[in-house]
PDB file of N, CA and C in Angstrom:
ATOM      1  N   UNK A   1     149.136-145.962 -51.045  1.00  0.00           N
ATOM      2  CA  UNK A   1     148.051-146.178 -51.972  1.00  0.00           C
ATOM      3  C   UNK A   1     147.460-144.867 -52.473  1.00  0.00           C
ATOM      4  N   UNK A   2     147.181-143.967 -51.231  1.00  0.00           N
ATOM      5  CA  UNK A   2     146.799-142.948 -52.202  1.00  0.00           C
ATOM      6  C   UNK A   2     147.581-141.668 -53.056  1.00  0.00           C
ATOM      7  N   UNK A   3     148.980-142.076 -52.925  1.00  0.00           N
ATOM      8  CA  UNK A   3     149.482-141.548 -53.950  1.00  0.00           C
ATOM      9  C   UNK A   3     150.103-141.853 -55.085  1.00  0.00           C
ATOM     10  N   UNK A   4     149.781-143.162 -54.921  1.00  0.00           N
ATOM     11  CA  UNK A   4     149.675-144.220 -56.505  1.00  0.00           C
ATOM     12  C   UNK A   4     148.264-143.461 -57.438  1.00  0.00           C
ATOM     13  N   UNK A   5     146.744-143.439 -56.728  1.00  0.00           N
ATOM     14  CA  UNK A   5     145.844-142.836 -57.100  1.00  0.00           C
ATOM     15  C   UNK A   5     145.692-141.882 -57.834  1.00  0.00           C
ATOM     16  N   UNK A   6     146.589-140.787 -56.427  1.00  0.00           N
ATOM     17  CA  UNK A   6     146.560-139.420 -57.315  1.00  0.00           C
ATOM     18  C   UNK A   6     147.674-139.364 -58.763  1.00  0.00           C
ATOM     19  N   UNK A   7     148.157-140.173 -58.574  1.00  0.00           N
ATOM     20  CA  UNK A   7     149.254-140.455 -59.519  1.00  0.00           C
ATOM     21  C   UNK A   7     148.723-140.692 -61.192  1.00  0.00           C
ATOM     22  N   UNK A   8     147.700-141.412 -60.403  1.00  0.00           N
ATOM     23  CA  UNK A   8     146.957-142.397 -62.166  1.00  0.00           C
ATOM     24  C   UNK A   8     145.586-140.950 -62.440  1.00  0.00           C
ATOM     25  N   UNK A   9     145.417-140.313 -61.204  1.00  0.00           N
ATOM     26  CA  UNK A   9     144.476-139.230 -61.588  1.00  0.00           C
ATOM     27  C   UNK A   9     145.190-137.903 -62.492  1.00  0.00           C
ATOM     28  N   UNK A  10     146.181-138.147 -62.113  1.00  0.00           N
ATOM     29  CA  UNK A  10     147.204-137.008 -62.568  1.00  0.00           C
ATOM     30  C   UNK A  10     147.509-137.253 -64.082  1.00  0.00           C
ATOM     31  N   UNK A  11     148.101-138.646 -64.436  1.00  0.00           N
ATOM     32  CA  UNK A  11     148.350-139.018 -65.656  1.00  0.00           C
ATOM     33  C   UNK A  11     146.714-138.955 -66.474  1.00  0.00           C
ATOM     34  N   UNK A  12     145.853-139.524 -66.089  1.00  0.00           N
ATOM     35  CA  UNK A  12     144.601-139.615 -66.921  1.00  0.00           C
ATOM     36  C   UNK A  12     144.074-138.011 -67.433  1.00  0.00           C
ATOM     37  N   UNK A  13     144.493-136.826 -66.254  1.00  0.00           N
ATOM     38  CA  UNK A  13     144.299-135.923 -66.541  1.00  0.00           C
ATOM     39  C   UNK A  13     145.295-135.564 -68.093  1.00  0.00           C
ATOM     40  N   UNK A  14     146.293-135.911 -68.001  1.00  0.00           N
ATOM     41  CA  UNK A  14     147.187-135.178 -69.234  1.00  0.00           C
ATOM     42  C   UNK A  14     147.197-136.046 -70.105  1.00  0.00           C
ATOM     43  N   UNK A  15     146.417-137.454 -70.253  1.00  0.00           N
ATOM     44  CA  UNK A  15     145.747-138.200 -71.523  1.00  0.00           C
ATOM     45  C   UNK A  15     144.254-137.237 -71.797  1.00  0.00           C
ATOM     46  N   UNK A  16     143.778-137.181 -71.166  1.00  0.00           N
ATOM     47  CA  UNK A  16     142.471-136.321 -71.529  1.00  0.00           C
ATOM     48  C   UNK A  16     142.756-135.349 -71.702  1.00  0.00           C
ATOM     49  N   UNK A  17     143.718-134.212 -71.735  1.00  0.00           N
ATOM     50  CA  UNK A  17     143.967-132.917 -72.127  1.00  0.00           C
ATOM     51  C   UNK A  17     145.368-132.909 -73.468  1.00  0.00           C
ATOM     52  N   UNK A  18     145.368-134.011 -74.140  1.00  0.00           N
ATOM     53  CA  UNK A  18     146.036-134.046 -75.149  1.00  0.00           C
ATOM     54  C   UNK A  18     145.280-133.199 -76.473  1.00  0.00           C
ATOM     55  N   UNK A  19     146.039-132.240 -77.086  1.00  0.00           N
ATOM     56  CA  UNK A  19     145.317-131.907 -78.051  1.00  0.00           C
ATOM     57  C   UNK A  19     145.936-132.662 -79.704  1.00  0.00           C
ATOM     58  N   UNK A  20     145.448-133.201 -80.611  1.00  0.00           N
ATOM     59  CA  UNK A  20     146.073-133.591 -81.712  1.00  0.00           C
ATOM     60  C   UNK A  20     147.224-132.488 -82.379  1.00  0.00           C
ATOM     61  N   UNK A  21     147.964-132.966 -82.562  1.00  0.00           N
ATOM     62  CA  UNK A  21     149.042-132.143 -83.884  1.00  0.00           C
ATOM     63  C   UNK A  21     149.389-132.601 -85.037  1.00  0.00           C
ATOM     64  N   UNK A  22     150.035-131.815 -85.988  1.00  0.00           N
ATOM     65  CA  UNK A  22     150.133-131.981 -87.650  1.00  0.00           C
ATOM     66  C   UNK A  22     151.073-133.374 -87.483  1.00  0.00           C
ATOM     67  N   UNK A  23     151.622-134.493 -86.561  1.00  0.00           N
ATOM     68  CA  UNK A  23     152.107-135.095 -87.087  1.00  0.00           C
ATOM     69  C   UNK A  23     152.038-136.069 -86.196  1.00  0.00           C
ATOM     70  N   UNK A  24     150.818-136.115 -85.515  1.00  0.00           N
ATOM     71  CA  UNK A  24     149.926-137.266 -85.090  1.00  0.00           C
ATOM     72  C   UNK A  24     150.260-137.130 -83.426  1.00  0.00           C
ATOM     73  N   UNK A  25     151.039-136.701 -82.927  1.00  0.00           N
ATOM     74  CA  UNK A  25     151.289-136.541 -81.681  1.00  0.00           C
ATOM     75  C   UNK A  25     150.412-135.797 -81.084  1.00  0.00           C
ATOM     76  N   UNK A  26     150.560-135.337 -79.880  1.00  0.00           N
ATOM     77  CA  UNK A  26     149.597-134.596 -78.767  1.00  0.00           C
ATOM     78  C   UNK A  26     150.588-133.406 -78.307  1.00  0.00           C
ATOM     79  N   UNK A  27     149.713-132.381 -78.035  1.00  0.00           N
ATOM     80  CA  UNK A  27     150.007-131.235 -77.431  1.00  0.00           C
ATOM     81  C   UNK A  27     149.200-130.618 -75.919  1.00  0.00           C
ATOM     82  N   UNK A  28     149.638-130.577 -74.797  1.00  0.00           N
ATOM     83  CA  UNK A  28     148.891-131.213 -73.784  1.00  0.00           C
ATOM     84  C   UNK A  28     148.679-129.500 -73.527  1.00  0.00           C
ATOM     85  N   UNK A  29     147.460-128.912 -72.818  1.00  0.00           N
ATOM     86  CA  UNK A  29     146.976-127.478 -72.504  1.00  0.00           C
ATOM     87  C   UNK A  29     148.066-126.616 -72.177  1.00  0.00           C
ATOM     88  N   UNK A  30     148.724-127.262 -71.193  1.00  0.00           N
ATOM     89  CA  UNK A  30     149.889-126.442 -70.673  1.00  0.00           C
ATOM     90  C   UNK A  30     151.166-126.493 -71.899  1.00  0.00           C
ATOM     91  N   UNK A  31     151.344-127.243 -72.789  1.00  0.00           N
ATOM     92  CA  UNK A  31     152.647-126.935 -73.497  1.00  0.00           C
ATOM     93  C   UNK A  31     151.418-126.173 -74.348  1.00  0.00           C
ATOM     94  N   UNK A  32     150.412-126.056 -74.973  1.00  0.00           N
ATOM     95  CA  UNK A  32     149.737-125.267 -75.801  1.00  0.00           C
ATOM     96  C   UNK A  32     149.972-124.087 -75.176  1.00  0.00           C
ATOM     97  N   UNK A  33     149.974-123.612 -74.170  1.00  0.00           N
ATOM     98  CA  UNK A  33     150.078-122.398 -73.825  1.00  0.00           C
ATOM     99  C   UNK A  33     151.394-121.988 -73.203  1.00  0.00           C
ATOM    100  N   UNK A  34     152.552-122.825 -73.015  1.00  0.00           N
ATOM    101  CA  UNK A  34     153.703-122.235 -73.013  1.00  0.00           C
ATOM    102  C   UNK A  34     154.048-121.617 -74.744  1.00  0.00           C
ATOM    103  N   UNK A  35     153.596-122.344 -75.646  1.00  0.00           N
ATOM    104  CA  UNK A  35     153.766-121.805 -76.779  1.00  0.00           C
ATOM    105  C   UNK A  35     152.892-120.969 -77.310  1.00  0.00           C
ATOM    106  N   UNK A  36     152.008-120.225 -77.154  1.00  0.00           N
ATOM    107  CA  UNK A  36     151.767-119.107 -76.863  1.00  0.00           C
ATOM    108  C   UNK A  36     152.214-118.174 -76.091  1.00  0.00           C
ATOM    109  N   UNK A  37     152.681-118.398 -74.957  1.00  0.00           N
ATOM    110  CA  UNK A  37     153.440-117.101 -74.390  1.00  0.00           C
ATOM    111  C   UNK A  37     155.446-117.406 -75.645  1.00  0.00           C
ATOM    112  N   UNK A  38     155.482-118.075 -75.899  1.00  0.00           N
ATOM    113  CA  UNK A  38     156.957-118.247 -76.774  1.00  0.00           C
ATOM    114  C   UNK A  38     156.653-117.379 -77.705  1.00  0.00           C
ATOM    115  N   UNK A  39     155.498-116.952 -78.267  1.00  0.00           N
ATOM    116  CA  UNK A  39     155.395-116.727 -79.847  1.00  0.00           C
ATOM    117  C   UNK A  39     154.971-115.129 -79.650  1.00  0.00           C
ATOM    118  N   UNK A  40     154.517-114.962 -78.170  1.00  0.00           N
ATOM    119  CA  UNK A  40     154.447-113.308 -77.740  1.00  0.00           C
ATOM    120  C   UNK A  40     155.467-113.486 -77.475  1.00  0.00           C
ATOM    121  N   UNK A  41     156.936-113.915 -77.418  1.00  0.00           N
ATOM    122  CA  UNK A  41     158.016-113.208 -76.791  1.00  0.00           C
ATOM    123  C   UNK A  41     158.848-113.642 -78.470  1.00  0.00           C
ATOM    124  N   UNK A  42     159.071-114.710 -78.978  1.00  0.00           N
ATOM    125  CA  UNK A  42     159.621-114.781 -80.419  1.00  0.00           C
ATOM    126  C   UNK A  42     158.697-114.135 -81.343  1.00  0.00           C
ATOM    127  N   UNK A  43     159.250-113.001 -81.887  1.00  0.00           N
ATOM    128  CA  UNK A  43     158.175-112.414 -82.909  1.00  0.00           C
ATOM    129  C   UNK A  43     159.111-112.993 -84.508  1.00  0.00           C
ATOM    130  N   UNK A  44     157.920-112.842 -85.340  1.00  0.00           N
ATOM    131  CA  UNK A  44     158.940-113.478 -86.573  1.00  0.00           C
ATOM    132  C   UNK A  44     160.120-112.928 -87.244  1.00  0.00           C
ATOM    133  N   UNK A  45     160.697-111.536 -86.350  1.00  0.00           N
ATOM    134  CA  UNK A  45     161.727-111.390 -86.638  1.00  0.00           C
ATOM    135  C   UNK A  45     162.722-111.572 -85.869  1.00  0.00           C
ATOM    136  N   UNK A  46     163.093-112.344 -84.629  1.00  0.00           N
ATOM    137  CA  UNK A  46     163.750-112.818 -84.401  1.00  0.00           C
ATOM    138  C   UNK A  46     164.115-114.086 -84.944  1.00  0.00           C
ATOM    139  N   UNK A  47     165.631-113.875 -85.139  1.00  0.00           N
ATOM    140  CA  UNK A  47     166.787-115.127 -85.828  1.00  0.00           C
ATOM    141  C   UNK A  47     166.092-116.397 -84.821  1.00  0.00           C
ATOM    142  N   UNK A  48     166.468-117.572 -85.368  1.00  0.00           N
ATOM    143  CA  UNK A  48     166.150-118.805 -84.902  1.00  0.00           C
ATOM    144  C   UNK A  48     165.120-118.855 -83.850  1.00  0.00           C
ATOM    145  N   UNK A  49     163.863-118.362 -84.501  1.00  0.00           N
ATOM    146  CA  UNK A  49     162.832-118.004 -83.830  1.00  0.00           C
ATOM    147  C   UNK A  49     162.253-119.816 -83.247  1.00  0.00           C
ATOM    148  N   UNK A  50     162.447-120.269 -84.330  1.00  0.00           N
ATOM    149  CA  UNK A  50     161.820-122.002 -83.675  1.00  0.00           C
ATOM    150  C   UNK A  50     162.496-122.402 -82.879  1.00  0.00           C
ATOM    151  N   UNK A  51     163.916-122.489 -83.079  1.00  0.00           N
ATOM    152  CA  UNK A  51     164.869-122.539 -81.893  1.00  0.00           C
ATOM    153  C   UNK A  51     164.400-122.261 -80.849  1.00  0.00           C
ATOM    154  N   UNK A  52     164.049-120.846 -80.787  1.00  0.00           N
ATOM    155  CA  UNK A  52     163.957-120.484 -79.299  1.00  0.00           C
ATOM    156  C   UNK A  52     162.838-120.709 -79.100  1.00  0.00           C
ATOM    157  N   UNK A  53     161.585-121.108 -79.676  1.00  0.00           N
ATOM    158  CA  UNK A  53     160.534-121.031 -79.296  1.00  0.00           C
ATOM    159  C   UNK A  53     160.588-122.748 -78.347  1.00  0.00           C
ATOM    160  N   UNK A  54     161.119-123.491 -79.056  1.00  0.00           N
ATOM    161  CA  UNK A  54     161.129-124.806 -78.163  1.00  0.00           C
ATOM    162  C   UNK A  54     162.480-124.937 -77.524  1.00  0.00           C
ATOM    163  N   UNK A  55     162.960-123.919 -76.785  1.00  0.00           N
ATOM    164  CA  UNK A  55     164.028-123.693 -75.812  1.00  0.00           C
ATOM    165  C   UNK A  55     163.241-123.619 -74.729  1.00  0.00           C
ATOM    166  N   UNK A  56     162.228-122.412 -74.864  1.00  0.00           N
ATOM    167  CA  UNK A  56     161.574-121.537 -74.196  1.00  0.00           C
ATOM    168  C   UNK A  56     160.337-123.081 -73.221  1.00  0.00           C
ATOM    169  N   UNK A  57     159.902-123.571 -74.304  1.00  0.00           N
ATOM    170  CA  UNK A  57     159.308-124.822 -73.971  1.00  0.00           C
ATOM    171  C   UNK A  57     159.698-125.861 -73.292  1.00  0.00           C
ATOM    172  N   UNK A  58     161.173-125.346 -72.713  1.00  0.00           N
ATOM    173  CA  UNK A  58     162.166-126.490 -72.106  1.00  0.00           C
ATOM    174  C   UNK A  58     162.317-127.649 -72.756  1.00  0.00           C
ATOM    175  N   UNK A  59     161.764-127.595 -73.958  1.00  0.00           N
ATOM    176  CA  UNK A  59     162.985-129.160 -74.630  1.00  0.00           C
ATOM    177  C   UNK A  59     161.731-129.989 -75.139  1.00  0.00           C
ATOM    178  N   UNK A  60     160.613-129.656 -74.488  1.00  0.00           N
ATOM    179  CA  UNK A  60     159.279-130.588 -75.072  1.00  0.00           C
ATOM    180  C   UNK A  60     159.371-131.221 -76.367  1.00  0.00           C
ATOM    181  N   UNK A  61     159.390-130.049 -76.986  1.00  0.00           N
ATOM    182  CA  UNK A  61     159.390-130.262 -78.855  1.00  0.00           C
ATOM    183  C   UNK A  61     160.459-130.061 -79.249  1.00  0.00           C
ATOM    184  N   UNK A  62     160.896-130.189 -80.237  1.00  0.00           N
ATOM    185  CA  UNK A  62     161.519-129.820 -81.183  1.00  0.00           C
ATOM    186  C   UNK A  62     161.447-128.943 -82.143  1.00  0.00           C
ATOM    187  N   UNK A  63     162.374-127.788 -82.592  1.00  0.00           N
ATOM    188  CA  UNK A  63     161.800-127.276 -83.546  1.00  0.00           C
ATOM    189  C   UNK A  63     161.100-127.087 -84.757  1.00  0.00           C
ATOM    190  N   UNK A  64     161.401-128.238 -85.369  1.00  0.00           N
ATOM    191  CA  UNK A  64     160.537-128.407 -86.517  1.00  0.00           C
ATOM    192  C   UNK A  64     159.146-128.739 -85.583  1.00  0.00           C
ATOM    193  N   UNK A  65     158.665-129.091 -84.455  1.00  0.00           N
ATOM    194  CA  UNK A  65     157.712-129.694 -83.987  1.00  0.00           C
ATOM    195  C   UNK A  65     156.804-128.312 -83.881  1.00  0.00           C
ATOM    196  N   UNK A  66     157.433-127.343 -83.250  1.00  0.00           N
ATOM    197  CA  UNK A  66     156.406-126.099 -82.773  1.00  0.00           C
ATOM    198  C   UNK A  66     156.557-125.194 -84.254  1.00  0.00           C
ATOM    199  N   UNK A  67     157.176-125.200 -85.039  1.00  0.00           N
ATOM    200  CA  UNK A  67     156.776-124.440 -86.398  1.00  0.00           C
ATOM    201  C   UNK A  67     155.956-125.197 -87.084  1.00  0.00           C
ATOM    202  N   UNK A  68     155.967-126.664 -87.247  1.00  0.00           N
ATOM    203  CA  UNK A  68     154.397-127.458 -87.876  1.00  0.00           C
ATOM    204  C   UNK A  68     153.301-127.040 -86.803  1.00  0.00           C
ATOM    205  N   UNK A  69     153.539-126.661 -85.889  1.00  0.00           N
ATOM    206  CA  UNK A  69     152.160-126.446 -84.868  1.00  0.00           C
ATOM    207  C   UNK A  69     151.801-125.233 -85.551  1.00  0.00           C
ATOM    208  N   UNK A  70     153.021-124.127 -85.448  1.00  0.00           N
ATOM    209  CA  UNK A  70     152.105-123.028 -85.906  1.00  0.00           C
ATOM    210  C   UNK A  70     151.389-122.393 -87.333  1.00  0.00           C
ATOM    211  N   UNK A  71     152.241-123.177 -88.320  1.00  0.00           N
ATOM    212  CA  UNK A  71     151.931-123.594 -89.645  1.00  0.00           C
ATOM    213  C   UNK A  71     150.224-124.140 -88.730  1.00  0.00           C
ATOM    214  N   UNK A  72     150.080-125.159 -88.956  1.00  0.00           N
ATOM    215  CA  UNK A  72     148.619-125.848 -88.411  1.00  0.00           C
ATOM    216  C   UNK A  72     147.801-124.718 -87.668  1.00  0.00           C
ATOM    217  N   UNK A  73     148.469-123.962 -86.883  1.00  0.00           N
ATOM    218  CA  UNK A  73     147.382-122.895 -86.013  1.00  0.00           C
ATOM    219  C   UNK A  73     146.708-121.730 -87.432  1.00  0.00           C
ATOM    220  N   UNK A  74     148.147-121.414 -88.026  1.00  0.00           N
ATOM    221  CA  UNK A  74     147.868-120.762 -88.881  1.00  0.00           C
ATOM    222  C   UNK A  74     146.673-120.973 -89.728  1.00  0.00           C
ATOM    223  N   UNK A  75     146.810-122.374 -90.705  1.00  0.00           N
ATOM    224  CA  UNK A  75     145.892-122.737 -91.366  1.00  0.00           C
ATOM    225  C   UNK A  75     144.448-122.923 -90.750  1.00  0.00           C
ATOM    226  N   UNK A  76     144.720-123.303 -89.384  1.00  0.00           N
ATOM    227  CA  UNK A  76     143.173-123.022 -88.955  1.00  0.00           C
ATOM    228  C   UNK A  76     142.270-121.923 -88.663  1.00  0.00           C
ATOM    229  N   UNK A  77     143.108-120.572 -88.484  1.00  0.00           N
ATOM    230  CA  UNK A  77     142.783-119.376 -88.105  1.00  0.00           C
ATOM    231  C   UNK A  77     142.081-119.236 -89.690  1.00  0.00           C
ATOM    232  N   UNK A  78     142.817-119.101 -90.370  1.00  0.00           N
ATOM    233  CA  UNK A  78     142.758-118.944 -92.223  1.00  0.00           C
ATOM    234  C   UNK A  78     141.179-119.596 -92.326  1.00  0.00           C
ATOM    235  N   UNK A  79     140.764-120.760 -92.101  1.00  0.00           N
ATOM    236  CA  UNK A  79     139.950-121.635 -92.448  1.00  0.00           C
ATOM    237  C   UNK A  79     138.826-121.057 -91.647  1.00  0.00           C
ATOM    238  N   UNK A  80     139.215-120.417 -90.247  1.00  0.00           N
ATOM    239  CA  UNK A  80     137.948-119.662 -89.310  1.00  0.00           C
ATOM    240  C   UNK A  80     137.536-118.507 -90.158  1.00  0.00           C
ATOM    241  N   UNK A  81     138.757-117.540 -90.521  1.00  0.00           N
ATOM    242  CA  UNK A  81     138.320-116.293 -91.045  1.00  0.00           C
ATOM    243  C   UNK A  81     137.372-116.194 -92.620  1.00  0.00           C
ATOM    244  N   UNK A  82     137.389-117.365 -92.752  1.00  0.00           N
ATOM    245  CA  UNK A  82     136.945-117.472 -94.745  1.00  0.00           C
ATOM    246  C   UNK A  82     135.911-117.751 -94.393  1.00  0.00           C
ATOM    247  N   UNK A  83     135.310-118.529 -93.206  1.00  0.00           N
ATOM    248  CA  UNK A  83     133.864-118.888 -93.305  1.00  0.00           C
ATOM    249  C   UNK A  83     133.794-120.631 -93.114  1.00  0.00           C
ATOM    250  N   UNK A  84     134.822-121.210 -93.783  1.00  0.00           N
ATOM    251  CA  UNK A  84     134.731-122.709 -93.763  1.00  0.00           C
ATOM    252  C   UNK A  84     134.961-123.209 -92.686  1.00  0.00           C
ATOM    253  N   UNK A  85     134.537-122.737 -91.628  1.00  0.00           N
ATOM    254  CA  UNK A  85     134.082-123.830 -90.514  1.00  0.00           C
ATOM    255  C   UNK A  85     133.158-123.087 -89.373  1.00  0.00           C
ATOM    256  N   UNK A  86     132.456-124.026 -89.727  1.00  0.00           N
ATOM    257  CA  UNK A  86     130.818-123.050 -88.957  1.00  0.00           C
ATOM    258  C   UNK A  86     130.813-122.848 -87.815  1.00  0.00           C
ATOM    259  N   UNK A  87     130.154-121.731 -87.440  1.00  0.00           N
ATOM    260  CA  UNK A  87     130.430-121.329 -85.596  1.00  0.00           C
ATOM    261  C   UNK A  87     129.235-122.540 -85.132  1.00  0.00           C
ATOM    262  N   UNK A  88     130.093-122.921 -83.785  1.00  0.00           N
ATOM    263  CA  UNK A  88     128.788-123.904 -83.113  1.00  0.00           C
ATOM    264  C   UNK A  88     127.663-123.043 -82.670  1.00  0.00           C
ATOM    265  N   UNK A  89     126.754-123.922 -82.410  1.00  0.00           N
ATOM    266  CA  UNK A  89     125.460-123.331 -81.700  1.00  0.00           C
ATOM    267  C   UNK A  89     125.477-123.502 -80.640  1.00  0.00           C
ATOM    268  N   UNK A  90     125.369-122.754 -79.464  1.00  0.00           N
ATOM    269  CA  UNK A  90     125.535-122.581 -78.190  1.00  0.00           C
ATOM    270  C   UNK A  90     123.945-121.997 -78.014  1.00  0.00           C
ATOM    271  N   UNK A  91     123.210-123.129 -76.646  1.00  0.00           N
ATOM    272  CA  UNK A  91     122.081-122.512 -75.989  1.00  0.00           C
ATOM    273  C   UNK A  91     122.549-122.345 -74.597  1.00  0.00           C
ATOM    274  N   UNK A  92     121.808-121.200 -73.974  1.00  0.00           N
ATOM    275  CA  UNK A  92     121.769-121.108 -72.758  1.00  0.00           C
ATOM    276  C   UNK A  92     121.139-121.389 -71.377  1.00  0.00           C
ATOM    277  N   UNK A  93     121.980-122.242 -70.853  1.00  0.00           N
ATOM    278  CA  UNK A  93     121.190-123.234 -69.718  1.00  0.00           C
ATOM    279  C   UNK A  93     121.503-122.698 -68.312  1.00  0.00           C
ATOM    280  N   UNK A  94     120.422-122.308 -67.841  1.00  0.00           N
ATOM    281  CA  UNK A  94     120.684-121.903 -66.120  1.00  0.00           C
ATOM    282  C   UNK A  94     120.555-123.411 -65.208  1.00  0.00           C
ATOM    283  N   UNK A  95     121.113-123.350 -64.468  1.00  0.00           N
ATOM    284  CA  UNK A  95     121.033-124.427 -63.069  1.00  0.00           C
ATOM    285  C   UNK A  95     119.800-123.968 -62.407  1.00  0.00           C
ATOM    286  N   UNK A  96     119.824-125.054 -61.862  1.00  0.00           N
ATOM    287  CA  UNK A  96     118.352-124.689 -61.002  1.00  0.00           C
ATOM    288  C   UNK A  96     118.306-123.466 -60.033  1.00  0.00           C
ATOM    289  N   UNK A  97     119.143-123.078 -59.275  1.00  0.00           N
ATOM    290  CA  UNK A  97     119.321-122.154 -58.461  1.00  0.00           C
ATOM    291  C   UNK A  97     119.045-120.755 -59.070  1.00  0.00           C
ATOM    292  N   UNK A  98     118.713-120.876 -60.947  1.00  0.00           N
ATOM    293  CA  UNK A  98     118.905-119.800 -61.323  1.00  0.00           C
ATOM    294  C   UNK A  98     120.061-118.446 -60.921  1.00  0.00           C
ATOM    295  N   UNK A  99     120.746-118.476 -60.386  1.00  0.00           N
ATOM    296  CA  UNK A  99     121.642-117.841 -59.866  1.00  0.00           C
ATOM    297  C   UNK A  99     122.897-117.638 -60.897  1.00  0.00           C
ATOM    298  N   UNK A 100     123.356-118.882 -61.795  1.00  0.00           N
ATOM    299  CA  UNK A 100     124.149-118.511 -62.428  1.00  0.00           C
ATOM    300  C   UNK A 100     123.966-119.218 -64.334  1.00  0.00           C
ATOM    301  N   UNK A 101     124.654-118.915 -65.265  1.00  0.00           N
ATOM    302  CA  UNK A 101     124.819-119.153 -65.981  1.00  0.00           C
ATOM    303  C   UNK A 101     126.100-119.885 -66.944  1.00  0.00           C
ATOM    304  N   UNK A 102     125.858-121.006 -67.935  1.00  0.00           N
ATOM    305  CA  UNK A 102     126.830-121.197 -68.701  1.00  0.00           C
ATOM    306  C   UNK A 102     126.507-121.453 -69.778  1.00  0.00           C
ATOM    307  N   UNK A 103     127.014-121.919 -70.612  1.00  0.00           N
ATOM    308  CA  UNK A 103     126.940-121.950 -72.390  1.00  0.00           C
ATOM    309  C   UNK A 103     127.006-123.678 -72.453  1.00  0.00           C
ATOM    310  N   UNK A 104     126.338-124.040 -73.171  1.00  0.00           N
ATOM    311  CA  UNK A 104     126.366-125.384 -73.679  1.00  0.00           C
ATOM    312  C   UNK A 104     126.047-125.926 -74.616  1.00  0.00           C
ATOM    313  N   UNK A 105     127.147-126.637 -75.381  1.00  0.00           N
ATOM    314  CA  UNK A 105     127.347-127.003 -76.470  1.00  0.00           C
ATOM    315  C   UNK A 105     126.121-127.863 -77.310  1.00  0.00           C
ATOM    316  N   UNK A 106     125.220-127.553 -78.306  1.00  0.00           N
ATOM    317  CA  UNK A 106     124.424-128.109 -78.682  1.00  0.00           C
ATOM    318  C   UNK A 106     125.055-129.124 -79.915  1.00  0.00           C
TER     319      UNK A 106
END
């Protein structure tokens, strides 16, 4: 029983850490960041750079899958740097212990 549990805790974790992509699917933290370390090691001048970038990913995606991702990263970086999308407002809330600090999303 309790490793049926941890089982359904495990899966709920990688439904809740799905991030959306350009073609309706999910990109879960950890393949987000295997493809980031792919794209520090495929620079855009390496030949069959998508290729390898979802080699590198062990098979997750597909290539057309991680070049629409980065097309999409792209356009969002683009959309940060112009101004069109507003920085959040973050206040700062101590715990009672006063001892430490974090940022929270207003």
């Amino acid at each position: 029983m309790a490793s049926a549990a941890a089982g359904s805790s495990k899966q709920q974790q990688q439904v809740t850490t799905m991030l959306p992509s350009s073609r309706g699917g999910g990109w879960t933290q950890r393949q987000n960041k295997q493809f980031e370390c792919a794209l520090a090691v495929y620079d855009r001048e390496t030949p069959d750079r998508w290729h390898n970038v979802a080699r590198y990913m062990g098979g997750a995606k597909s290539a057309d899958e991680v070049r629409r991702h980065f097309e999409q990263l792209v356009e969002d970086v683009a959309r940060i740097e112009s101004g069109r999308v507003p920085f959040p407002r973050y206040a700062a809330a101590g715990l009672d212990d006063g001892r430490s600090r974090y940022l929270k999303f207003q």
